[in-house]
N, C-alpha and C. Protein backbone atom coordinates (compact mmCIF):
# COMPACT_ATOMS: atom_id res chain seq x y z
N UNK A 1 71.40 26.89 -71.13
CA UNK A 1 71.72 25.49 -70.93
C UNK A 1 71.71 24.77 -72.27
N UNK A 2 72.55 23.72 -72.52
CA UNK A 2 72.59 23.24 -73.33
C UNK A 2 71.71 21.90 -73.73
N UNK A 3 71.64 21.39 -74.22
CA UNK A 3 70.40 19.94 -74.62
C UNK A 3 71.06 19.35 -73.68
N UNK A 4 72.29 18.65 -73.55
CA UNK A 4 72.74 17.77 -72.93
C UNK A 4 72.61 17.95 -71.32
N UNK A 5 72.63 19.17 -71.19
CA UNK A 5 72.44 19.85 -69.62
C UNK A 5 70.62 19.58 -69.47
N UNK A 6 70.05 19.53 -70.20
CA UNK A 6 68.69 19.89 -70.49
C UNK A 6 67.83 18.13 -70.02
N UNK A 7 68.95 17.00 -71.10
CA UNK A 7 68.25 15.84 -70.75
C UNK A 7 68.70 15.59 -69.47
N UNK A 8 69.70 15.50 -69.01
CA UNK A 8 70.12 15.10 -67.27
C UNK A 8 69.39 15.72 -66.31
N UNK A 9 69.07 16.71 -66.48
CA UNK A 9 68.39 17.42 -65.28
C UNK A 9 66.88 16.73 -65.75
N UNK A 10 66.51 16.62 -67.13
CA UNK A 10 65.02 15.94 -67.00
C UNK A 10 64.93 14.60 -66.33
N UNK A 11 66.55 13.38 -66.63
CA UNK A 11 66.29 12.19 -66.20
C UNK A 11 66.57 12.56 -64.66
N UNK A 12 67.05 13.51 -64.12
CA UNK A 12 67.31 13.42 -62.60
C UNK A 12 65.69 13.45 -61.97
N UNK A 13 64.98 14.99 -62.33
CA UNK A 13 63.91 15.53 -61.73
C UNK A 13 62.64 14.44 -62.25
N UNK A 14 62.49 13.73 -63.14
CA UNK A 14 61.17 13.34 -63.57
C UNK A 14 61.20 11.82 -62.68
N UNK A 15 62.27 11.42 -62.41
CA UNK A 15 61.83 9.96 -61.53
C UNK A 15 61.27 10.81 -59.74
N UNK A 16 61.94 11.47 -59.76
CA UNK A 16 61.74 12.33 -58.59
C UNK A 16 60.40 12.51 -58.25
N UNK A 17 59.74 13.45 -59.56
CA UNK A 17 58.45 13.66 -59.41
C UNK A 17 57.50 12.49 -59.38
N UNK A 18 57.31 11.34 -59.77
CA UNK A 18 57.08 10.23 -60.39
C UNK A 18 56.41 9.50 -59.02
N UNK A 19 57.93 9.55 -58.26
CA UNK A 19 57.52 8.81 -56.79
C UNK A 19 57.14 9.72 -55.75
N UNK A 20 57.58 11.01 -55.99
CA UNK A 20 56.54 12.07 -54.84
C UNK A 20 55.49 11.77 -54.91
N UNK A 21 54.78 12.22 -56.58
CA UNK A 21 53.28 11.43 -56.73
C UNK A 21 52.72 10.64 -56.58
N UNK A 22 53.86 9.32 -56.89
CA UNK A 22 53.20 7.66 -56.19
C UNK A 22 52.71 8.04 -54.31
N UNK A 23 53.78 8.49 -53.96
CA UNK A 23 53.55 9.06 -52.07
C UNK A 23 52.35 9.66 -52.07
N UNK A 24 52.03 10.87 -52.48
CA UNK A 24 51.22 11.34 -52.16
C UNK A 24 49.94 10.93 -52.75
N UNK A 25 49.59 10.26 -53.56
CA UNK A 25 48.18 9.26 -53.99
C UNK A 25 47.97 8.46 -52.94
N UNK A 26 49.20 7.90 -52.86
CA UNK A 26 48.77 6.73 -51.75
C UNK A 26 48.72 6.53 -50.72
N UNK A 27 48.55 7.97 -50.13
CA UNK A 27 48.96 8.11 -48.63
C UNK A 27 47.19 8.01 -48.33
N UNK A 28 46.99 7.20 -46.80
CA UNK A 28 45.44 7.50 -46.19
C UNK A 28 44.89 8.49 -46.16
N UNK A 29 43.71 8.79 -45.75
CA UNK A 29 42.86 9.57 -45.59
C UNK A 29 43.62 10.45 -44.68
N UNK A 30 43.35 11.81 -44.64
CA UNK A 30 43.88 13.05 -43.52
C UNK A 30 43.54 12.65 -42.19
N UNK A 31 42.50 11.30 -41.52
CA UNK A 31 42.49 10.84 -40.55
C UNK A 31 43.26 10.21 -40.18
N UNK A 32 44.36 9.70 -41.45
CA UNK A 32 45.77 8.61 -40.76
C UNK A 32 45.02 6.71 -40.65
N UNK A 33 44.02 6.84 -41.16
CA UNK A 33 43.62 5.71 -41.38
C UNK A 33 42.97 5.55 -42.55
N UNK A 34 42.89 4.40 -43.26
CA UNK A 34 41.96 3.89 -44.74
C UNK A 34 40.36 3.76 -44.53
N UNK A 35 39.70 4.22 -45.42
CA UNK A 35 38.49 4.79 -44.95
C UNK A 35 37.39 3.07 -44.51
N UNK A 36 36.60 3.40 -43.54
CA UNK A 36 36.40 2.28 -42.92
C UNK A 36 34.69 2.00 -44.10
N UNK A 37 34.33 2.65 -44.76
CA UNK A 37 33.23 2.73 -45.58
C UNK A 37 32.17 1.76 -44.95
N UNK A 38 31.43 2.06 -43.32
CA UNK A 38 30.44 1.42 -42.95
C UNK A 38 29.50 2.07 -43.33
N UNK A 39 28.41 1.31 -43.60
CA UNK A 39 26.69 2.10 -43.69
C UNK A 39 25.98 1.73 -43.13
N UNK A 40 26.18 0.71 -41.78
CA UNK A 40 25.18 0.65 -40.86
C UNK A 40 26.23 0.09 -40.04
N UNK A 41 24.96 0.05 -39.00
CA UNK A 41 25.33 -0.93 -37.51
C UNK A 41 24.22 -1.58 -37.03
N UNK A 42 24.59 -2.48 -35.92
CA UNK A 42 23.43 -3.44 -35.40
C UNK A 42 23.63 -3.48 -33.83
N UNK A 43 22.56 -3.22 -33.32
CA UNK A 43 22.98 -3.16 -31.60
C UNK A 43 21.70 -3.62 -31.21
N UNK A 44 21.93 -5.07 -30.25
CA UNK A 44 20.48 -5.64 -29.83
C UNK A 44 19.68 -6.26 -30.91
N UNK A 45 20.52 -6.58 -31.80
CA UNK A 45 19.76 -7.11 -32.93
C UNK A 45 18.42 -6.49 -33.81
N UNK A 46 18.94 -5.27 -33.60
CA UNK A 46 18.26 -4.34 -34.56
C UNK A 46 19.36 -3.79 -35.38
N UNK A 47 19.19 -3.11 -36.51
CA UNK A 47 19.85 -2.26 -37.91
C UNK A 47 19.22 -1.31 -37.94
N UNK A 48 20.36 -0.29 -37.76
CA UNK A 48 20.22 0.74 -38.39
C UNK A 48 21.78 1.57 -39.54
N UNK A 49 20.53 2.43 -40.01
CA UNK A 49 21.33 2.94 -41.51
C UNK A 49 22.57 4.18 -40.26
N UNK A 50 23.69 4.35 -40.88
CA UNK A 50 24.20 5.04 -41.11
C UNK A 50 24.07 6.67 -41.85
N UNK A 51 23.30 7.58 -40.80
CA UNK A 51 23.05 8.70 -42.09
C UNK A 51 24.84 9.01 -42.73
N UNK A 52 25.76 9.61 -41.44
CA UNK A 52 26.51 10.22 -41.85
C UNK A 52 27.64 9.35 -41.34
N UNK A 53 29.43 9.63 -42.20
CA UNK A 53 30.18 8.91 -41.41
C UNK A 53 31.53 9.84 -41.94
N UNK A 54 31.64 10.08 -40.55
CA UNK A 54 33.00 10.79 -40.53
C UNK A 54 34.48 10.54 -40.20
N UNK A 55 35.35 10.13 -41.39
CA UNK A 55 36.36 9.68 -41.50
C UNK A 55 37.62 10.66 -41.69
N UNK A 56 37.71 11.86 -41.70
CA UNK A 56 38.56 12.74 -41.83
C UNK A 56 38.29 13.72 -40.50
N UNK A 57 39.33 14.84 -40.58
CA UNK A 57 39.39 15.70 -39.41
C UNK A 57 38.49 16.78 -39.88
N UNK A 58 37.91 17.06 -41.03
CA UNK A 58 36.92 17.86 -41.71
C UNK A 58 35.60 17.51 -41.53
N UNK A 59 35.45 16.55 -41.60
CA UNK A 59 34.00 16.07 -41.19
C UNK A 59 34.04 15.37 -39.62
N UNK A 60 34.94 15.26 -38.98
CA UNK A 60 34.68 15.56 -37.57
C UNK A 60 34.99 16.63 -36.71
N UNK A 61 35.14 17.24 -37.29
CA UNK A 61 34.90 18.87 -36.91
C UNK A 61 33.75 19.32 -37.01
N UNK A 62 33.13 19.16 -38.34
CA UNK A 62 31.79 19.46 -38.53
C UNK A 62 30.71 18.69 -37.93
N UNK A 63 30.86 17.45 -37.71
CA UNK A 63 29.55 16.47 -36.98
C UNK A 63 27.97 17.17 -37.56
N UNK A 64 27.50 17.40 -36.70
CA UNK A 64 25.59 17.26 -36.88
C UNK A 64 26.03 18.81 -36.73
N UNK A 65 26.80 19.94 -37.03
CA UNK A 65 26.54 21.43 -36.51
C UNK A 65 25.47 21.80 -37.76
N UNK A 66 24.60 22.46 -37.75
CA UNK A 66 23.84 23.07 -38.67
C UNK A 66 23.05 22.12 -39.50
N UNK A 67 22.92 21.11 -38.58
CA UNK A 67 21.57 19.68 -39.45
C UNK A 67 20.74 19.17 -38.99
N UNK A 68 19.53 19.30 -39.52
CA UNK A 68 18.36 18.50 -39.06
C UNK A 68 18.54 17.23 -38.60
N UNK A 69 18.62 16.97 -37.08
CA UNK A 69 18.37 15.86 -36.72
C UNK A 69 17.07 15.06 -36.49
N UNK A 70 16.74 14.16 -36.88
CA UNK A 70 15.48 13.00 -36.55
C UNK A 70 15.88 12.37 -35.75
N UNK A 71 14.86 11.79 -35.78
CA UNK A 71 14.99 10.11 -35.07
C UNK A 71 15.88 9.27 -35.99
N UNK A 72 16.31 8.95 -36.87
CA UNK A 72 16.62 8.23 -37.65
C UNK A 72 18.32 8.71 -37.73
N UNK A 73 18.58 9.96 -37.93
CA UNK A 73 19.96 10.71 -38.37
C UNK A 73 20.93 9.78 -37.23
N UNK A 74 22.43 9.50 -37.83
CA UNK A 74 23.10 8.87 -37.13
C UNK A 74 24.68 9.31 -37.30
N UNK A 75 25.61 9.41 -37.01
CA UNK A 75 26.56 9.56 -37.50
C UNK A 75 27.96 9.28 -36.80
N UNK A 76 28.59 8.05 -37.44
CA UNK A 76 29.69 7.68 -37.24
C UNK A 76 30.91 8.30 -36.91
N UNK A 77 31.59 8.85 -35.87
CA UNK A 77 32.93 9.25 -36.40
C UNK A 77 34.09 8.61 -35.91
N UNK A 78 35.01 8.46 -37.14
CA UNK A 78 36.31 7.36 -36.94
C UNK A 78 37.42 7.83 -37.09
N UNK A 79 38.39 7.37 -35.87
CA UNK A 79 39.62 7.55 -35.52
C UNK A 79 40.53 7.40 -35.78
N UNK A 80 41.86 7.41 -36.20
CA UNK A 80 43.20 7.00 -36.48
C UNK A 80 43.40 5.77 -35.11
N UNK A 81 43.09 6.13 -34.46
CA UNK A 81 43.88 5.63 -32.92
C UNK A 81 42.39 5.68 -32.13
N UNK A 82 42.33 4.76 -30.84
CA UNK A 82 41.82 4.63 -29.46
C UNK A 82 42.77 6.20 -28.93
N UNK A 83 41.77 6.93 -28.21
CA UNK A 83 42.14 8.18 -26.95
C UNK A 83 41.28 8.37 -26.72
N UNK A 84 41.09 9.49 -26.04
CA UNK A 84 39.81 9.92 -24.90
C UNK A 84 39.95 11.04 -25.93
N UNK A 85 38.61 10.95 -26.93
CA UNK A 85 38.23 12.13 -28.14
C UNK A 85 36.97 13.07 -27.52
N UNK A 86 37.13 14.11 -27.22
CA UNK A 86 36.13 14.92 -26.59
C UNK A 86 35.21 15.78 -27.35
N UNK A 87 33.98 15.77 -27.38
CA UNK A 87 33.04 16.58 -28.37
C UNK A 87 32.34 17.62 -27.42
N UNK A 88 31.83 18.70 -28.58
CA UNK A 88 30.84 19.45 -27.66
C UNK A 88 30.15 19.23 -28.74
N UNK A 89 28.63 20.80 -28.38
CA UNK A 89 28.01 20.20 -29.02
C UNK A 89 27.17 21.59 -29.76
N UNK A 90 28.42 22.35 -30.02
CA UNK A 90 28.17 23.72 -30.50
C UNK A 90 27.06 23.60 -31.89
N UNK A 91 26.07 24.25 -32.21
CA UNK A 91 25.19 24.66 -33.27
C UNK A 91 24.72 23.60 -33.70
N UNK A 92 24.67 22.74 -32.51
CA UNK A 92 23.40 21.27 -32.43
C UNK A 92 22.19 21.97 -32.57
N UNK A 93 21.13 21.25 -33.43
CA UNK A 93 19.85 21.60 -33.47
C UNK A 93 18.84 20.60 -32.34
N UNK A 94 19.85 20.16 -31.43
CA UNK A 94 18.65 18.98 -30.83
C UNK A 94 19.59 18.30 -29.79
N UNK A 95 18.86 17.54 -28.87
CA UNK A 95 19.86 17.31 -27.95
C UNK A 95 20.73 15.71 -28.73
N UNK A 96 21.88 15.36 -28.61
CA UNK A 96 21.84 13.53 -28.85
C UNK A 96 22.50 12.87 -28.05
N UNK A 97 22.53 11.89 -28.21
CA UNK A 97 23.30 10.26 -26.93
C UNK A 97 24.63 10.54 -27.87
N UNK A 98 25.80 10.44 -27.26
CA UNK A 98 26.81 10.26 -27.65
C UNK A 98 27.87 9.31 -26.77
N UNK A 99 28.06 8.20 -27.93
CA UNK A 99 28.67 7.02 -27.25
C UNK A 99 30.01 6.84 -27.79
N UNK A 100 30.85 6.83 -27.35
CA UNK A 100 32.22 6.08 -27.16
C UNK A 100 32.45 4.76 -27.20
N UNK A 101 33.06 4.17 -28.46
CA UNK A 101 33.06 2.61 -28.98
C UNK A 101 34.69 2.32 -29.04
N UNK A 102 35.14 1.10 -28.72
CA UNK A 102 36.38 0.71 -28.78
C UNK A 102 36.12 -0.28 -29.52
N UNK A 103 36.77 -0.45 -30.77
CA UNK A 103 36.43 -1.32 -32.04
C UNK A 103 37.78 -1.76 -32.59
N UNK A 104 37.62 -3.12 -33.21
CA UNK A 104 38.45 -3.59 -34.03
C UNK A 104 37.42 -4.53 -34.99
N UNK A 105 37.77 -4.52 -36.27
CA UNK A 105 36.93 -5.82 -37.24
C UNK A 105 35.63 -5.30 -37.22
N UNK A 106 35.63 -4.33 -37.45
CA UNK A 106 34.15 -3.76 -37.45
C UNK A 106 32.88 -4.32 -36.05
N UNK A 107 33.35 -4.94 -35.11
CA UNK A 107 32.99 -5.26 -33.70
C UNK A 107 33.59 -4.33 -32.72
N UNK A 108 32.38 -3.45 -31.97
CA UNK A 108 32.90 -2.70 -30.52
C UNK A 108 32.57 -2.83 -29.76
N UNK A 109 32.73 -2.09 -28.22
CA UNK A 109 32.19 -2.35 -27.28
C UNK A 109 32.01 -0.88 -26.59
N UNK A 110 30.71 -0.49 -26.36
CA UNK A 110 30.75 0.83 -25.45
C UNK A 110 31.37 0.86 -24.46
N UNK A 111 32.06 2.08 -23.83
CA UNK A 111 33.10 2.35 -23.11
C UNK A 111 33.00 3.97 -22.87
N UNK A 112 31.68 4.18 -23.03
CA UNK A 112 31.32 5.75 -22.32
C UNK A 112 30.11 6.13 -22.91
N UNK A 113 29.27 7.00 -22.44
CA UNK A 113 28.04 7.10 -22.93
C UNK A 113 27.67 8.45 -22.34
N UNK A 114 27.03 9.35 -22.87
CA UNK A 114 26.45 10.60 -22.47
C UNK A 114 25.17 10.93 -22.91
N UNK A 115 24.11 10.57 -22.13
CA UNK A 115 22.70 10.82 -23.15
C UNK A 115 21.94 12.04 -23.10
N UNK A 116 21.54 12.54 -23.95
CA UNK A 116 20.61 13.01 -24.15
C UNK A 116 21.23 15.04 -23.75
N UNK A 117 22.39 14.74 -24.15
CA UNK A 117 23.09 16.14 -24.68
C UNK A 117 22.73 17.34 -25.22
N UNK A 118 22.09 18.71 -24.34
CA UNK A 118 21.68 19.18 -25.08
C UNK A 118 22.34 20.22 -26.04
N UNK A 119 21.91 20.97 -27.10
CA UNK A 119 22.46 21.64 -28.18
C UNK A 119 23.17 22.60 -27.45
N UNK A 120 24.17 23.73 -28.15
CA UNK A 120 24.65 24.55 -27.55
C UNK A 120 24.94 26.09 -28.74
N UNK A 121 24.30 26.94 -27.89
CA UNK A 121 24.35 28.10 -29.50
C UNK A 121 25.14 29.81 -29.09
N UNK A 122 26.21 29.29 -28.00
CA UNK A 122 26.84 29.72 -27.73
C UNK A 122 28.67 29.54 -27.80
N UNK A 123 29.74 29.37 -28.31
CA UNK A 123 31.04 28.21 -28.39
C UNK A 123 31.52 28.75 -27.20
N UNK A 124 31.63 30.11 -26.46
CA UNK A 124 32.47 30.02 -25.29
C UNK A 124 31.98 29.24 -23.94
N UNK A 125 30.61 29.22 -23.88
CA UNK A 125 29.74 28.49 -23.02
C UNK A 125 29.75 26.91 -23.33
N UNK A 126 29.75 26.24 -24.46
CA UNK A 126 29.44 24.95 -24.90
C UNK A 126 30.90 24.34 -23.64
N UNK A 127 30.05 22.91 -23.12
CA UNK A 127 30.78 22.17 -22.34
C UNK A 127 31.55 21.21 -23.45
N UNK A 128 32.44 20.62 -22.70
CA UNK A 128 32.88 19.08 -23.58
C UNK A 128 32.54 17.97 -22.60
N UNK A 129 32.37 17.45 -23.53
CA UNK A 129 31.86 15.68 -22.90
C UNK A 129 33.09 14.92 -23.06
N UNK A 130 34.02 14.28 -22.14
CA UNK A 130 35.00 13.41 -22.57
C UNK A 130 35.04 12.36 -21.74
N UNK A 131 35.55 11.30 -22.76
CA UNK A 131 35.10 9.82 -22.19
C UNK A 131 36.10 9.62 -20.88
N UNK A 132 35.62 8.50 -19.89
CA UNK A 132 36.70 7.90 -19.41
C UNK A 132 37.16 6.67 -19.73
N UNK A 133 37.19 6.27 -20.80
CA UNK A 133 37.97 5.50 -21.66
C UNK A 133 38.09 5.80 -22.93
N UNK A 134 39.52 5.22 -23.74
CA UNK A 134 39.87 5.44 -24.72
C UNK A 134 39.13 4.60 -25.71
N UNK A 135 38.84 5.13 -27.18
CA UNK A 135 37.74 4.70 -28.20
C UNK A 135 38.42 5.29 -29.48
N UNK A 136 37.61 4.40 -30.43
CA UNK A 136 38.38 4.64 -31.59
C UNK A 136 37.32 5.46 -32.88
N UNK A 137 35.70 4.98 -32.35
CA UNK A 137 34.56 5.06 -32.87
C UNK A 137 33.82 5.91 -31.77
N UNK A 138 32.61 6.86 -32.17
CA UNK A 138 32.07 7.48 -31.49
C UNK A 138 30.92 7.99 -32.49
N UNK A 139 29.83 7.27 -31.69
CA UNK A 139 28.61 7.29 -32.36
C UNK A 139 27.56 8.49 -31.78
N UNK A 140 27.19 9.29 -32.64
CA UNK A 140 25.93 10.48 -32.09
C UNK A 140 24.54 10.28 -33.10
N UNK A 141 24.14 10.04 -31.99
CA UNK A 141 22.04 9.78 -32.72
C UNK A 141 21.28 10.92 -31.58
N UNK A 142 20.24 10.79 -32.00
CA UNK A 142 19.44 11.82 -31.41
C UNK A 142 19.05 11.04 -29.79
N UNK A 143 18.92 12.14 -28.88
CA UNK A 143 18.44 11.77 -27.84
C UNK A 143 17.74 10.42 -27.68
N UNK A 144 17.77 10.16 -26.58
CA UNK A 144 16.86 9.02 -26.29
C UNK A 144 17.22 7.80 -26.84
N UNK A 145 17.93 7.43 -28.05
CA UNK A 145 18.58 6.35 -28.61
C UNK A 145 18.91 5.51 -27.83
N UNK A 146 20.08 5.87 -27.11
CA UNK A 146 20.83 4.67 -26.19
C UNK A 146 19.32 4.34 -25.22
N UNK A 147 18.52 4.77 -24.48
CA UNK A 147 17.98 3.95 -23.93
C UNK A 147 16.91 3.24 -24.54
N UNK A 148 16.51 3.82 -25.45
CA UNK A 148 15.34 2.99 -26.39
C UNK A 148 16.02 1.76 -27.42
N UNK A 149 17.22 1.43 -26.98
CA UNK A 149 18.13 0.72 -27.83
C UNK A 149 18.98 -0.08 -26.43
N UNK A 150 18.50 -0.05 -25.23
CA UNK A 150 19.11 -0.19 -24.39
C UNK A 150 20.73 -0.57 -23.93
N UNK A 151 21.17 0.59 -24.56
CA UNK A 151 23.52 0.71 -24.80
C UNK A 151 23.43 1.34 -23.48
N UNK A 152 24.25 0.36 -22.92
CA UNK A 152 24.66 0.95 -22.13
C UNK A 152 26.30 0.78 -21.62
N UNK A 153 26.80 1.19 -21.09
CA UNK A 153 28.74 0.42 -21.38
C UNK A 153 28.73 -0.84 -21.34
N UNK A 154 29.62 -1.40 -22.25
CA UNK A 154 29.60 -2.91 -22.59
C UNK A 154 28.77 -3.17 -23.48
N UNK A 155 27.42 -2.43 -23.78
CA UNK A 155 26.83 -3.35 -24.95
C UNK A 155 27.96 -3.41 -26.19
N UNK A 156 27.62 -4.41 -26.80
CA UNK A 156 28.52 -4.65 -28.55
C UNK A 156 27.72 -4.16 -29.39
N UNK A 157 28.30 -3.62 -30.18
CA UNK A 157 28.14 -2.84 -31.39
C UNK A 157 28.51 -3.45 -32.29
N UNK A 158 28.06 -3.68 -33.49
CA UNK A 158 28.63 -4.41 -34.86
C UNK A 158 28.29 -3.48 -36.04
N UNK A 159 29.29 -3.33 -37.05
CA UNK A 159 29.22 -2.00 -38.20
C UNK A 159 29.76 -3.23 -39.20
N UNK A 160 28.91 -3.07 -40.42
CA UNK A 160 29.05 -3.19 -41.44
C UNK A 160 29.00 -2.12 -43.16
């Protein structure tokens, strides 16, 4: 090829590359949404911390499998979209409440609730829990939470 063959094909291909790259920087999170970066919530006018918060399809896949849960451990996971998102609760170390939140503005409202779930250390045996309503947020704490926090469908949820 000659120089002149050499600069055209550079001015063709380099704007090319330029804006693939602008696309692909700026595209959301692999969840299809911009990351919601909460570290707590408040329900009943109590706060609590946020241990974990799962905003991609990688870390809600993974949830609490293979982690010490407390009393305290909490973990957010967030949606692209409201659907009926179904969990089990394979290589849980502990049983937990798992609630179903329909949220906008960092304000939700429970809209399904399953308490006190226990672990499962089998995957062909593990059940799924799925809501009967669609949610966008879905909160798992350790057992006993929702009623010592008294959530029950309809309570509001607030995340900051």
């Amino acid at each position: 090829m000659n120089r002149r063959t050499l600069i055209v094909l550079a001015a063709l291909i380099i704007p090319l590359v330029v804006v693939a790259s602008y696309g692909i920087l700026t595209q959301p999170n692999e969840s299809g949404n911009a990351s919601v970066g909460y570290t707590s919530f408040t329900v009943g006018g109590r706060s609590f911390h946020l241990t974990y918060l799962a905003e991609n399809e990688s870390a809600r896949q993974r949830g609490l499998m293979d982690t010490k849960v407390t009393n305290s451990t909490t973990e957010l996971f967030v949606f692209p979209t409201s659907d009926y998102y179904s969990f089990w609760m394979y290589d849980v170390n502990s049983t937990l409440d798992i609630i179903w939140i329909s949220a906008a503005g960092g304000t939700g409202q429970v809209v399904y609730l399953v308490r006190s779930v226990p672990g499962c250390a089998v995957s062909v045996l593990c059940p799924n829990y799925q809501p009967t309503a669609k949610a966008n947020l879905v909160l798992e704490a350790k057992g006993g939470f929702a009623n010592a926090n008294s959530i029950t469908v309809g309570t509001t949820i607030s995340f900051s």
